[in-house]
Protein backbone atom coordinates (compact mmCIF):
# COMPACT_ATOMS: atom_id res chain seq x y z
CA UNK A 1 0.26 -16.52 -31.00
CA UNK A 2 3.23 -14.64 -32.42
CA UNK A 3 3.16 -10.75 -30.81
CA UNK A 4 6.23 -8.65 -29.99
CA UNK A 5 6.02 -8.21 -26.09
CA UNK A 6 7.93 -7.00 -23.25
CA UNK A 7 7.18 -8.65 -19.90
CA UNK A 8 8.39 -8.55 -16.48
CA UNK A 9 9.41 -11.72 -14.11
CA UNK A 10 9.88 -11.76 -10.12
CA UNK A 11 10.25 -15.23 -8.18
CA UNK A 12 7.88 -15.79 -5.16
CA UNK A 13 9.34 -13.29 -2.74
CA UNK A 14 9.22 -10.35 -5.50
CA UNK A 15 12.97 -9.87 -4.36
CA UNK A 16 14.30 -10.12 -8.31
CA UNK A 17 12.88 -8.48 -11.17
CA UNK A 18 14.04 -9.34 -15.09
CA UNK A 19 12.74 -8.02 -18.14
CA UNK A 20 12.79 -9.10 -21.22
CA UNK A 21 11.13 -8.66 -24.92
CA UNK A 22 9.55 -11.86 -27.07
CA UNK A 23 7.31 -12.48 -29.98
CA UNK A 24 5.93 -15.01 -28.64
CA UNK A 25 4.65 -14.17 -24.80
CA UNK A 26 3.26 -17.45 -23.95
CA UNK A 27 5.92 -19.91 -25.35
CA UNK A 28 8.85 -17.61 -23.27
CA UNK A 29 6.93 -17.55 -20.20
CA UNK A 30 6.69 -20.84 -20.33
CA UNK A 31 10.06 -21.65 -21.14
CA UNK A 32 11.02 -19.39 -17.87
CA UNK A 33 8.28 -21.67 -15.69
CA UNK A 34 9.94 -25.14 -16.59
CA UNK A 35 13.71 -23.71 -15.84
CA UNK A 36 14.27 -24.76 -20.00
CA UNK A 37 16.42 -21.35 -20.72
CA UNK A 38 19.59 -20.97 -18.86
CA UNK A 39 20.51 -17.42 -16.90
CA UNK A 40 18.96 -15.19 -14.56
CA UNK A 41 15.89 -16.43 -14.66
CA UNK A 42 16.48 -20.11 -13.56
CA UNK A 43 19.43 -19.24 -10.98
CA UNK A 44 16.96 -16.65 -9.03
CA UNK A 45 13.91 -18.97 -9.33
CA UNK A 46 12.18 -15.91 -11.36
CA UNK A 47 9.22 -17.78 -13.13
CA UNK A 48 6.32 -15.08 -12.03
CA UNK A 49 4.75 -13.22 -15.20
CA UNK A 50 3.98 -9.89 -13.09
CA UNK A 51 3.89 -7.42 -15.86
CA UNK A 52 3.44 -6.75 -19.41
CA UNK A 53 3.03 -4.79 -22.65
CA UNK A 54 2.11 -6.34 -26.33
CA UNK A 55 2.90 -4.65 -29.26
CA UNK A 56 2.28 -4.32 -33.02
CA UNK A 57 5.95 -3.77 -33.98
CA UNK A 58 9.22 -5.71 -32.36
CA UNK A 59 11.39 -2.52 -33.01
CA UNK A 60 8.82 -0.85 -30.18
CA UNK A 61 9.03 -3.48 -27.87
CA UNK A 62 12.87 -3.64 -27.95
CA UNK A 63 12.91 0.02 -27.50
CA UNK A 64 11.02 -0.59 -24.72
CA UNK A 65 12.16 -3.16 -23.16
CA UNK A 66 15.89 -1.22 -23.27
CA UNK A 67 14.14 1.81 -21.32
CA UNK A 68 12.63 -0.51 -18.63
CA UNK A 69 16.51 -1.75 -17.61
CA UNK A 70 17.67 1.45 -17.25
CA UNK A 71 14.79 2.48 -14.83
CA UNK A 72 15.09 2.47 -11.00
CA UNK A 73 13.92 -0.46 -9.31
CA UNK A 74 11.10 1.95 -7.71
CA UNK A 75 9.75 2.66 -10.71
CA UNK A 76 9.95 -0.91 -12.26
CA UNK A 77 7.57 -1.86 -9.18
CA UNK A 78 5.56 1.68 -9.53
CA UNK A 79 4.84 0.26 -13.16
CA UNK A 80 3.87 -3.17 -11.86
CA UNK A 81 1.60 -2.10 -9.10
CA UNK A 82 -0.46 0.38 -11.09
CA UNK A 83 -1.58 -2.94 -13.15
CA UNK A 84 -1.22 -5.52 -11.06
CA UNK A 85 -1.18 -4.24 -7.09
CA UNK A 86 -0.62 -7.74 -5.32
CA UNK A 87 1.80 -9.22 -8.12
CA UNK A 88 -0.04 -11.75 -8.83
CA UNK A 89 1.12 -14.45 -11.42
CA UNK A 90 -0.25 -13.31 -15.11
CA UNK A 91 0.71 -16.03 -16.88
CA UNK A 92 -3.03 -18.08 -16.74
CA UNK A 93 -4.54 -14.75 -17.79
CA UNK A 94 -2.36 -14.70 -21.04
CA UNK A 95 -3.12 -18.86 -21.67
């Protein structure tokens, strides 16, 4: 299902955090799980879906998702915990 998203990734520890935007939430995380896309992501092991936000227009997400990596790392994981306190893995919630 196509929808412009922004989402948030840790590895097991919680030690990394990456954020990116997508139109297609599933298909990316996925991508990130099986190590297919090359970067951040597969280097620090970050395949955890612990946060994110759909939206009706990509230009919003983007927007978004360009705030987000400009905030402190506090309030990245303020943000996270208010949703999802034990950052848990998402990703079966959003299959």
């Amino acid at each position: 299902m196509k929808q412009p998203a922004i989402y948030i990734l840790s590895n097991k520890s919680n030690s990394v955090l990456y954020i990116g935007v997508t139109s297609n939430l599933v298909q990316r995380v996925f991508e990130h799980k099986n190590k297919m896309l090359e970067g951040f992501t597969k280097k620090y092991n970050a395949t955890k879906l612990v946060y994110f936000e759909q939206y009706e227009d990509m230009y919003d997400a983007i927007l978004r998702e360009k705030r987000l990596k400009q905030w402190k790392r506090a309030w990245k994981e303020n943000l996270i915990n208010e949703s999802n306190p034990n950052w848990i893995d998402l990703y079966d919630d959003i299959t």
